[in-house]
Every structure is written in structure tokens, then in C-alpha cells.
N, C-alpha and C. Protein backbone atom coordinates (compact mmCIF):
# COMPACT_ATOMS: atom_id res chain seq x y z
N UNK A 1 21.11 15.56 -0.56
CA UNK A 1 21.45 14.80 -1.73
C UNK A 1 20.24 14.01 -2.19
N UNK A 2 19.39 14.72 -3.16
CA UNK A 2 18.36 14.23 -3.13
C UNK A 2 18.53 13.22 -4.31
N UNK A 3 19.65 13.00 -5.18
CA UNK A 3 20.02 11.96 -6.01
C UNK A 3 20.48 10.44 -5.54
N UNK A 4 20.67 10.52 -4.48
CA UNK A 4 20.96 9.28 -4.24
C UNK A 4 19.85 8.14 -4.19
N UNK A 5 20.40 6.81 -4.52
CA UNK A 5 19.32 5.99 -4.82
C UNK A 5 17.77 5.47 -3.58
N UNK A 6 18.50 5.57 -2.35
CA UNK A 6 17.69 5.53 -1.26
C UNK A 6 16.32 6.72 -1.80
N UNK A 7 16.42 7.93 -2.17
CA UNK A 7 15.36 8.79 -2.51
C UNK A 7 14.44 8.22 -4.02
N UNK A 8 15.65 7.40 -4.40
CA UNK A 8 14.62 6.68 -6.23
C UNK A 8 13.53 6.14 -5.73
N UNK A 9 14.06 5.35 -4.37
CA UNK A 9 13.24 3.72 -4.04
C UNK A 9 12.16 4.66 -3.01
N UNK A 10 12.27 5.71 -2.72
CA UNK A 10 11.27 6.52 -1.86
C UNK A 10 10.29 7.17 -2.72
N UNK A 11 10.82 7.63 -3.69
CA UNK A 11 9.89 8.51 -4.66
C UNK A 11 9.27 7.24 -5.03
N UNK A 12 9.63 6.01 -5.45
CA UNK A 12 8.88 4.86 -5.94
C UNK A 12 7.44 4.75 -4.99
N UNK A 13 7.86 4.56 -3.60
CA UNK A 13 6.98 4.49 -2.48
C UNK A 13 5.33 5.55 -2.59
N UNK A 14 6.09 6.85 -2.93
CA UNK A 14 5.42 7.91 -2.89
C UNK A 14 4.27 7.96 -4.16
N UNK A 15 5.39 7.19 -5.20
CA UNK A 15 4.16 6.85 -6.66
C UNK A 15 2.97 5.53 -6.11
N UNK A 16 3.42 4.76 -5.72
CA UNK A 16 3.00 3.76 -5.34
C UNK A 16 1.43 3.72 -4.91
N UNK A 17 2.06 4.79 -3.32
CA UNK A 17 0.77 5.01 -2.51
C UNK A 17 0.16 6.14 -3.32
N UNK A 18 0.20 7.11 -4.02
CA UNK A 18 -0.59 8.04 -5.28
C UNK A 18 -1.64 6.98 -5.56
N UNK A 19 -1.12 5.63 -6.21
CA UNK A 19 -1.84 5.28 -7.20
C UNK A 19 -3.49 4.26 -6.27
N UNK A 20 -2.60 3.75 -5.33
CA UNK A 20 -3.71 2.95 -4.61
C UNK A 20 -5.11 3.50 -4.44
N UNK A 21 -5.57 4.80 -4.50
CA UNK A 21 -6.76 4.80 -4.68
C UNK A 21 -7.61 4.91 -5.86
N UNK A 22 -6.98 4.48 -6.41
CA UNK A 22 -7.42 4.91 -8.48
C UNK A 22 -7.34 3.29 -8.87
N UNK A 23 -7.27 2.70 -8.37
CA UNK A 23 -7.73 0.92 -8.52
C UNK A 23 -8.18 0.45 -7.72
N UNK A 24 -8.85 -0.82 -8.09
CA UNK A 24 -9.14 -1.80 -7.29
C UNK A 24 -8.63 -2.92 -6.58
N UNK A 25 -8.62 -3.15 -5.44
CA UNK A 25 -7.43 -3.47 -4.77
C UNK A 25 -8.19 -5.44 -4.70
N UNK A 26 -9.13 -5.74 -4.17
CA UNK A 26 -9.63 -7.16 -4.58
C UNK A 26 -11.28 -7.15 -5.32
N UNK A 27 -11.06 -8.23 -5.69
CA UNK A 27 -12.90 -7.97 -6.51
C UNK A 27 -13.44 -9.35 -6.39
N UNK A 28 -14.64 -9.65 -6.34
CA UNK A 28 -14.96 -11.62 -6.16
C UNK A 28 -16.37 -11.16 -7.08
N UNK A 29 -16.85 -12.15 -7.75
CA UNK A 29 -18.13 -12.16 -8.82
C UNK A 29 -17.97 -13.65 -8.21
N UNK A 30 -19.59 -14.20 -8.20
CA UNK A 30 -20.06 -14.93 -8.17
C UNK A 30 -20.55 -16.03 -9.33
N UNK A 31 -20.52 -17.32 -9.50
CA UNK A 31 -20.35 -18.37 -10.83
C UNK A 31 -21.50 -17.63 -11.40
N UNK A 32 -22.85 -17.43 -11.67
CA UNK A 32 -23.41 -16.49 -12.44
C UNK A 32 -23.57 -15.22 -12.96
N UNK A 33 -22.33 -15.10 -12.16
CA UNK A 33 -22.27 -13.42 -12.64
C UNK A 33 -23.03 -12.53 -12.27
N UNK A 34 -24.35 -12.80 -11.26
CA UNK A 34 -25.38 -11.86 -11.18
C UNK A 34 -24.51 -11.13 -9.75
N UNK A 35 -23.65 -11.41 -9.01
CA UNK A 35 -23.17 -10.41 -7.59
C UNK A 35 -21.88 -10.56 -7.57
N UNK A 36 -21.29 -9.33 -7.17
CA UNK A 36 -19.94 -8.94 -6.90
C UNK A 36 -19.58 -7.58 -6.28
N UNK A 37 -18.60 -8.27 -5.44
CA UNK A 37 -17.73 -7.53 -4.43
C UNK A 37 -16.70 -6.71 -4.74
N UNK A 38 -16.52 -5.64 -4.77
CA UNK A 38 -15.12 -5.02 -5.00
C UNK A 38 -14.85 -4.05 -3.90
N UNK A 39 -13.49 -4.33 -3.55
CA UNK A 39 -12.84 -3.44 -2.29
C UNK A 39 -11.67 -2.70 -3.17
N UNK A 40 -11.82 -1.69 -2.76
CA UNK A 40 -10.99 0.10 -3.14
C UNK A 40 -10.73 0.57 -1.85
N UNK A 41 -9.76 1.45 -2.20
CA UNK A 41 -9.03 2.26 -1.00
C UNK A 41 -10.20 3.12 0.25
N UNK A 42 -11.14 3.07 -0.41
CA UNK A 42 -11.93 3.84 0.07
C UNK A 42 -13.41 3.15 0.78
N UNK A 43 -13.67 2.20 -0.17
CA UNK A 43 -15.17 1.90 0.35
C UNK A 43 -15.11 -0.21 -0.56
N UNK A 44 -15.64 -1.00 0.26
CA UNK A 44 -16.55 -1.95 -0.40
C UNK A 44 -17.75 -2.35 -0.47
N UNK A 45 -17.85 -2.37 -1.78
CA UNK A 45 -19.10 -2.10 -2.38
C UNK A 45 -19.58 -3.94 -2.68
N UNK A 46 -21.06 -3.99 -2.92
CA UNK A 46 -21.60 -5.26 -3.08
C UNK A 46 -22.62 -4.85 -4.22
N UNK A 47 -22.12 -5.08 -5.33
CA UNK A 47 -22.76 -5.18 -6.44
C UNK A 47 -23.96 -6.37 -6.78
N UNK A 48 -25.14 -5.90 -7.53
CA UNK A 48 -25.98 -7.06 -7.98
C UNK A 48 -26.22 -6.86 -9.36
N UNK A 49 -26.23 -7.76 -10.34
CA UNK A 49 -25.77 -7.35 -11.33
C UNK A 49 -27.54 -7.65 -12.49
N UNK A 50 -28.90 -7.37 -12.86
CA UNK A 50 -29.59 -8.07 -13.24
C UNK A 50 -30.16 -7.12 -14.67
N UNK A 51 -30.00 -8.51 -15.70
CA UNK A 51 -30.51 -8.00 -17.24
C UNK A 51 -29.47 -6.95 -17.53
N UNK A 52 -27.83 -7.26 -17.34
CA UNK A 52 -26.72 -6.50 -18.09
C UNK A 52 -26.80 -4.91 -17.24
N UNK A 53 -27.56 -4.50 -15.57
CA UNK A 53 -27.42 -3.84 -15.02
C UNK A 53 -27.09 -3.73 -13.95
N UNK A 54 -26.07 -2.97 -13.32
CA UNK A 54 -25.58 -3.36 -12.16
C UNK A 54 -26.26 -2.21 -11.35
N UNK A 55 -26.67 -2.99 -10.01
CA UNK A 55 -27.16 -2.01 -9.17
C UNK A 55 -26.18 -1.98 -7.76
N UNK A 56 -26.02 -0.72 -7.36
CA UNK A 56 -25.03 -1.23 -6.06
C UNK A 56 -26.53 -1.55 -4.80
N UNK A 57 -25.88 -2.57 -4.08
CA UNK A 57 -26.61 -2.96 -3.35
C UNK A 57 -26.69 -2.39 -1.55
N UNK A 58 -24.94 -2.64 -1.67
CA UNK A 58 -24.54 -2.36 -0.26
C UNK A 58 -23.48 -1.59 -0.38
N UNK A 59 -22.61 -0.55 0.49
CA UNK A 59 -21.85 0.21 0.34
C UNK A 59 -21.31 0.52 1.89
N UNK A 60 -19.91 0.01 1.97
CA UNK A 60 -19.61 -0.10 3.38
C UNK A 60 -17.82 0.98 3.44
N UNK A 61 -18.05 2.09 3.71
CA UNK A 61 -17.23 3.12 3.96
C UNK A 61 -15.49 2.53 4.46
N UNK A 62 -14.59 2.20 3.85
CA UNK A 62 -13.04 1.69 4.72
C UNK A 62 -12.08 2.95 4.52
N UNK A 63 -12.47 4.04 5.12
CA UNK A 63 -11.86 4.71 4.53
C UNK A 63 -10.46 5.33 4.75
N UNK A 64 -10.10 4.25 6.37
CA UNK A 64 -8.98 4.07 6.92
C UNK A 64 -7.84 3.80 6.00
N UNK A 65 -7.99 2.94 4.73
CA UNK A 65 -7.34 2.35 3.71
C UNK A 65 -6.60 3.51 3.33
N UNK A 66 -7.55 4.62 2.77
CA UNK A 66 -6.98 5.71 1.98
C UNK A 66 -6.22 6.36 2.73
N UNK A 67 -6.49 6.64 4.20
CA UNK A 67 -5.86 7.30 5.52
C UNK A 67 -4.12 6.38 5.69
N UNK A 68 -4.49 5.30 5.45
CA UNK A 68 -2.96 5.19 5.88
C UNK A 68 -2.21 5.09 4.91
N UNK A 69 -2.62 4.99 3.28
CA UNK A 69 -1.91 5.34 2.34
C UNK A 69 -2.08 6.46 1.92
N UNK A 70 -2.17 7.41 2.67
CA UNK A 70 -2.06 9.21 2.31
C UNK A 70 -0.78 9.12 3.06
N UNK A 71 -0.99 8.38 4.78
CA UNK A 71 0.04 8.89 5.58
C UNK A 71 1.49 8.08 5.14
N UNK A 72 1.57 7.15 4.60
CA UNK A 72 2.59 6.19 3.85
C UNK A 72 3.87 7.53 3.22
N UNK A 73 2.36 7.94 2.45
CA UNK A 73 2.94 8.99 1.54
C UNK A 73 3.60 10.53 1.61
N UNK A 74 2.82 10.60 2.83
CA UNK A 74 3.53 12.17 3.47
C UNK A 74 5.14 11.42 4.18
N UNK A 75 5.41 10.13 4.98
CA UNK A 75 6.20 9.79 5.85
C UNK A 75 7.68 9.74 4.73
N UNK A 76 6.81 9.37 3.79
CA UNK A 76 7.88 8.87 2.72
C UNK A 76 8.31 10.40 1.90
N UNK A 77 7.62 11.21 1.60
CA UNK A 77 8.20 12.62 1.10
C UNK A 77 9.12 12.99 2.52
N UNK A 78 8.65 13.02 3.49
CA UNK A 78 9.15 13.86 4.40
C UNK A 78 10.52 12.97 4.75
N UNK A 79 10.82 12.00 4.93
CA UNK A 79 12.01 11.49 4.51
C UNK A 79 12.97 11.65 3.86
N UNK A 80 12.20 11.59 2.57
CA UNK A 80 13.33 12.63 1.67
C UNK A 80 14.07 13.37 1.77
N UNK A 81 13.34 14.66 2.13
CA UNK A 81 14.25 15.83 2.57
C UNK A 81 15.08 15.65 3.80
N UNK A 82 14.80 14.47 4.94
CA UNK A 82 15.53 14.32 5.75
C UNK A 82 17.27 13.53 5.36
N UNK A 83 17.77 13.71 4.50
CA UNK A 83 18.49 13.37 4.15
C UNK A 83 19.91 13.45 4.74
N UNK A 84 19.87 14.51 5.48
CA UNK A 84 21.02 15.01 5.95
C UNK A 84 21.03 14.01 7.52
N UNK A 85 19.95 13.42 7.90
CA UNK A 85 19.96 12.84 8.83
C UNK A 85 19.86 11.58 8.80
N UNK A 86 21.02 10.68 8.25
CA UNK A 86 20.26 9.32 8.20
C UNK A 86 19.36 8.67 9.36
N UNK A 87 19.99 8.84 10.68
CA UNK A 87 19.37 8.15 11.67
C UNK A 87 17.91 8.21 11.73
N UNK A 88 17.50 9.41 11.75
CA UNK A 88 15.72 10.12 11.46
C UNK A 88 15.58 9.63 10.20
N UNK A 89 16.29 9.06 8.96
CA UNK A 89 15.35 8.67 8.24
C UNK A 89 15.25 7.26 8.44
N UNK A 90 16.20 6.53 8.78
CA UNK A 90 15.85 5.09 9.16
C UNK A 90 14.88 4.86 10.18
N UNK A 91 14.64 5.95 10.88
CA UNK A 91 13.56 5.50 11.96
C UNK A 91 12.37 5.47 11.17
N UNK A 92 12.14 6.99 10.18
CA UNK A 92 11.00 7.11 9.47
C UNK A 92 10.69 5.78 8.20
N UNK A 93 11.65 5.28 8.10
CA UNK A 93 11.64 4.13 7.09
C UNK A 93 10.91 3.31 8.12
N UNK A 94 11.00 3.04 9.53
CA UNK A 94 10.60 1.64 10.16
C UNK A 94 9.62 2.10 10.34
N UNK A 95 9.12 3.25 10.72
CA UNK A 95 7.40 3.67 10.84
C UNK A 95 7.01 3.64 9.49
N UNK A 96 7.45 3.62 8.43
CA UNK A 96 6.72 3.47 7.27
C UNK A 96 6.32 2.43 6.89
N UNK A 97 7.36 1.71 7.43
CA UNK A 97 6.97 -0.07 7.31
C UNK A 97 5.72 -0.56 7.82
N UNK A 98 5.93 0.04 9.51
CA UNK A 98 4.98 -0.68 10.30
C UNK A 98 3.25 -0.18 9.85
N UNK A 99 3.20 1.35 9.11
CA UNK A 99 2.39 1.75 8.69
C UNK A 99 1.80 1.00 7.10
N UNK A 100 2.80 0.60 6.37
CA UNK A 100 2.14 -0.48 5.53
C UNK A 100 1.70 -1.64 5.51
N UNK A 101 2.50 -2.13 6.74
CA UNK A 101 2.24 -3.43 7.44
C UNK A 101 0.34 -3.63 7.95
N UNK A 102 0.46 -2.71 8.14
CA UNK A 102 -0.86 -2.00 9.11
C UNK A 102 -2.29 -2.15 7.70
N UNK A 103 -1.64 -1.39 6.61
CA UNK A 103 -2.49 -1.18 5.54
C UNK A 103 -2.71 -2.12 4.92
N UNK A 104 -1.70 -2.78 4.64
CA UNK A 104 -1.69 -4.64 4.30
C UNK A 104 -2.53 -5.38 5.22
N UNK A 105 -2.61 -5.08 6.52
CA UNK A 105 -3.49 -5.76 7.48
C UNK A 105 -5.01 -5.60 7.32
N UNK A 106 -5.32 -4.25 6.65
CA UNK A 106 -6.75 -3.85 6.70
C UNK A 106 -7.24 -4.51 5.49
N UNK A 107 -6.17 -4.16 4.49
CA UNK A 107 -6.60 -4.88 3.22
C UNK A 107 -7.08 -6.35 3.72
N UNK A 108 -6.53 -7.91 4.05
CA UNK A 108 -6.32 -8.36 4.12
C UNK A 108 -7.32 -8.84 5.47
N UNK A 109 -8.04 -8.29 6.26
CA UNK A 109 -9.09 -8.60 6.75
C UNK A 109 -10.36 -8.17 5.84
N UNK A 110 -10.05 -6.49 5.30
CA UNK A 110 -11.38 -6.66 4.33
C UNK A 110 -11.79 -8.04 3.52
N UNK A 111 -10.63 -8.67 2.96
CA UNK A 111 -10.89 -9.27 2.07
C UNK A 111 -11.36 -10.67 2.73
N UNK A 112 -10.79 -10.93 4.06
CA UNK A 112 -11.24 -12.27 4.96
C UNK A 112 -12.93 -12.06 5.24
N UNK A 113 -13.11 -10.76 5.38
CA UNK A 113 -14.62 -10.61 5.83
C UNK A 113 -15.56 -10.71 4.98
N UNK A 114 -15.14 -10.06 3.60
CA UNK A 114 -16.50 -10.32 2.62
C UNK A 114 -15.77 -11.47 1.96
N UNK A 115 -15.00 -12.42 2.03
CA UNK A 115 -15.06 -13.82 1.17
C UNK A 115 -16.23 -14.70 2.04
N UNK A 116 -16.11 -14.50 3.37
CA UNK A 116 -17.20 -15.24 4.13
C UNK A 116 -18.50 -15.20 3.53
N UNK A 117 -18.86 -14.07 2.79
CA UNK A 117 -20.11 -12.96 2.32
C UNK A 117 -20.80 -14.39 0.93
N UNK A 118 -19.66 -14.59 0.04
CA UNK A 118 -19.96 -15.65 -1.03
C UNK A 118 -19.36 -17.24 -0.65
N UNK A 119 -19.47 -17.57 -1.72
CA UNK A 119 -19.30 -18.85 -1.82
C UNK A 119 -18.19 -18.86 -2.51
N UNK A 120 -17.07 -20.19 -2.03
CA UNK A 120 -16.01 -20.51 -1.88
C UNK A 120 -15.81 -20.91 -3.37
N UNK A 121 -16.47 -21.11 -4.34
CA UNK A 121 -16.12 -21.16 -6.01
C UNK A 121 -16.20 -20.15 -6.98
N UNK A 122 -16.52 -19.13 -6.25
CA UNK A 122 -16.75 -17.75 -6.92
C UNK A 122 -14.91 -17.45 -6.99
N UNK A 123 -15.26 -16.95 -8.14
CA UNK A 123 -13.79 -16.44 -9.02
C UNK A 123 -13.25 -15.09 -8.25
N UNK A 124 -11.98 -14.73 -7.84
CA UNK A 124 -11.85 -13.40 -7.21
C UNK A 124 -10.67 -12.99 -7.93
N UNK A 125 -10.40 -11.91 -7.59
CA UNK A 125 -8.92 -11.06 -8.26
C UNK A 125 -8.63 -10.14 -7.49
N UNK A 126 -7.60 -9.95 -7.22
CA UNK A 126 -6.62 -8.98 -6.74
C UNK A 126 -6.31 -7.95 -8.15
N UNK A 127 -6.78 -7.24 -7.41
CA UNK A 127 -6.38 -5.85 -8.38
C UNK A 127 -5.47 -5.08 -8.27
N UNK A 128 -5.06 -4.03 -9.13
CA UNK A 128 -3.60 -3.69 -9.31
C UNK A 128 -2.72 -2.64 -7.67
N UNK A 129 -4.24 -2.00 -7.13
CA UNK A 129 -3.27 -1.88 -5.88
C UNK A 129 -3.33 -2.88 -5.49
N UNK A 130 -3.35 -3.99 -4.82
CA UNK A 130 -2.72 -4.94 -4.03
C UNK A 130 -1.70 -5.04 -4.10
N UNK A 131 -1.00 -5.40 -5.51
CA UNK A 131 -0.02 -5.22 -6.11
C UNK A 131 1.47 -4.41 -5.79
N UNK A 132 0.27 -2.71 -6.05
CA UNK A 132 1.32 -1.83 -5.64
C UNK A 132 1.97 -1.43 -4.51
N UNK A 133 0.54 -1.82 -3.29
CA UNK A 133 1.23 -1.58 -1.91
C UNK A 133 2.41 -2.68 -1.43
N UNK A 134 2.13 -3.81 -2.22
CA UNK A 134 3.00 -4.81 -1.97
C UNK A 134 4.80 -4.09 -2.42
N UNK A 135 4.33 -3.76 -3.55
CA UNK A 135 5.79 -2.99 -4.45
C UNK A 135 5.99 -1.88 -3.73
N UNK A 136 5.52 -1.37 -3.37
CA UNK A 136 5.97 0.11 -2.33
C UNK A 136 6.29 -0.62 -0.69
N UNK A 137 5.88 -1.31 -0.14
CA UNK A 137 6.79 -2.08 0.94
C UNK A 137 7.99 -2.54 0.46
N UNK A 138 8.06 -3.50 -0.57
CA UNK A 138 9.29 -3.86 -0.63
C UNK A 138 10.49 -2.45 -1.22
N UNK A 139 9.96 -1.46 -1.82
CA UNK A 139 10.45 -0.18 -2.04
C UNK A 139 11.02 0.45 -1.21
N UNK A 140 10.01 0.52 0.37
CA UNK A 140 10.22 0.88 1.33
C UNK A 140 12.03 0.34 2.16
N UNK A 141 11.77 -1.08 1.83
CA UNK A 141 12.59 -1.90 2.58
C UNK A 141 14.05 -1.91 1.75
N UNK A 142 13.95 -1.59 0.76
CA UNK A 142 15.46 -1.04 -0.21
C UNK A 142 15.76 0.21 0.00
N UNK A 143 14.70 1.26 0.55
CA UNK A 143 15.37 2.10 0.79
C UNK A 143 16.37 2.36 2.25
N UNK A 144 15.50 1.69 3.00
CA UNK A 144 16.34 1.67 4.40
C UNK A 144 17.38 0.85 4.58
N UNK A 145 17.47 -0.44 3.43
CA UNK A 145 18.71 -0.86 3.28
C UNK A 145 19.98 0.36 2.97
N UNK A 146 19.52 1.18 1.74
CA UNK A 146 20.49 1.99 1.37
C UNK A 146 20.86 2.92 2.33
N UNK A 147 19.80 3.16 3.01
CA UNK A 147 20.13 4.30 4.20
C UNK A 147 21.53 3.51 5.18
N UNK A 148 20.71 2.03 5.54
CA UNK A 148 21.72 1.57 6.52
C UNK A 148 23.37 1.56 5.59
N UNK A 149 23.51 1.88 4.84
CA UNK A 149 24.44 1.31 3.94
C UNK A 149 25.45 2.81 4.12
N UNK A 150 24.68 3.73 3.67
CA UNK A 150 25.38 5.14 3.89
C UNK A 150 25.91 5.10 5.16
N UNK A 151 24.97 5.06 5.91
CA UNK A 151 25.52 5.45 7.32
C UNK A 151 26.92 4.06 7.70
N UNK A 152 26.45 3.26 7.46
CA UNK A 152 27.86 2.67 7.82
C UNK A 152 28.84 2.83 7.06
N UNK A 153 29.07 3.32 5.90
CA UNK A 153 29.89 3.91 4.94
C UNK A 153 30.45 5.15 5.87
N UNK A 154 29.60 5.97 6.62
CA UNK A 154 29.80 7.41 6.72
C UNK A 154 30.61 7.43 8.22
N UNK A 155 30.44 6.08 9.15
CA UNK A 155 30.79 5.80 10.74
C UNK A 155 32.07 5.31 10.23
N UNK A 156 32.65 4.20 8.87
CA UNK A 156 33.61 3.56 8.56
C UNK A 156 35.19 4.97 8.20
N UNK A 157 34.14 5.85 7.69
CA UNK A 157 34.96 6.70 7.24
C UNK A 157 35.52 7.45 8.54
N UNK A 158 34.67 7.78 9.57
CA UNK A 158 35.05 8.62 10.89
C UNK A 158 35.90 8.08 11.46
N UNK A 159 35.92 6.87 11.53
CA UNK A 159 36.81 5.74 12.05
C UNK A 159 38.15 5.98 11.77
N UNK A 160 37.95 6.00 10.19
CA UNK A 160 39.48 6.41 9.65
C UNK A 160 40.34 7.55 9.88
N UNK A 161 39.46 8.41 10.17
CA UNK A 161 40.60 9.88 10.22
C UNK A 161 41.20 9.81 11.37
């Protein structure tokens, strides 16, 4: 039953993690504008910016980022089709969790490690994946509500006959 809403809030998941490597997930520029940091799914980079040209300076490979939002994304298709099994998909819902949890973690030291890099008045932004992995966890976590929801719907009913 691939209509049911538990698969909306999964396919959501699945758009989610698609998109995280096609933005920028945090960025920091410095009060003159001449250096800036931006972290992507893939790599952070240390920009220097001089006479309206940016040169990359430094280039530091994370490419674990993209690795665990590929695997987000296979856990979460393959779920799907597990449909017929709620139990296997609620498990796969809690490894999906702990796997974004994980990705949220990397994010979230990248960004502890190069703020050390500037100075504490430099302007920063969170960019639109941050965002999305945030919205695809909580995606995550509606869907395994709905899962838990079926299945006790489906034990309430066995009960009855």
C-alpha cells in the first residue's frame, strides 16, 4: 500500500536527502568581506575574496556528509516497499533516525570547527540544506509515528476476532 500517508512523509525524506547536496548547508564571510567559509555536502571550502575575485584558498574533502545522506535515502526508499512489514519498517525508521542524527552531528561539528577558523562578529548563514535535513528528520519521525499507528490499529483488530 504504497498510498498510505507513512510512504508521503518517506518520499518527503527521500526528496529531502536528493536535495542536500545541491546547497549550501552553512556559510560565514568575514566583516570585510575579503574571506569566507562555506560547508556543502561534500567539501568545505575557504574562500579569499580580493578586487571583486574570489580565489579558493583551502579545500577540505567531508565527503562522509554526502555518504550518509545517500544512505538516509536508499533506507528510506527501501522502506517503502517494506510495507507489508510494519515491524521491519519501524526498525528501518529508527536506523534512519539514528543515521540523520549522525549527519546532523557531522554537520554540526563541521560548523564548530571552522567558526573557531574566524572571528566571532563575522556574519554566518545556514543554508537551505540545514534546513532540509532538519525537515526530513522530523519527516522521518511522522512517518514512524504512522507506522506505529497502523500496527496498533492492525494488533487491535486481531484482538477482536
Amino acid at each position: 500500500m504504497l498510498q498510505r500517508i507513512q510512504s508521503i512523509f518517506l518520499v518527503g525524506v527521500v526528496i529531502c536527502m536528493t536535495l542536500t547536496p545541491f546547497f549550501d548547508i552553512w556559510s560565514r564571510i568575514n566583516q570585510d568581506q575579503s574571506e569566507e567559509i562555506i560547508l556543502t555536502a561534500i567539501s568545505v571550502d575557504r574562500i579569499q575574496i580580493i578586487n571583486e575575485v574570489a580565489i579558493l584558498v583551502d579545500s577540505q574533502q567531508v565527503i562522509y556528509l554526502i555518504i550518509l545522506s545517500t544512505l538516509v535515502s536508499i533506507v528510506a526508499v527501501y522502506s517503502i516497499f517494506r510495507y507489508d512489514n510494519r515491524l521491519t519498517q519501524m526498525k528501518l525508521g529508527a536506523i534512519n533516525s539514528l543515521i540523520m542524527a549522525a549527519l546532523l552531528g557531522g554537520v554540526m561539528y563541521n560548523i564548530y570547527t571552522q567558526k573557531s577558523l574566524m572571528e566571532v562578529t563575522d556574519q554566518e548563514y545556514y543554508g537551505i540544506s540545514f534546513y532540509v535535513i532538519i525537515v526530513a528528520l522530523l519527516l522521518n519521525i511522522a512517518a514512524n509515528r504512522f507506522i506505529r499507528r497502523d500496527e496498533k490499529t492492525v494488533r487491535e483488530a486481531d484482538r477482536l476476532r
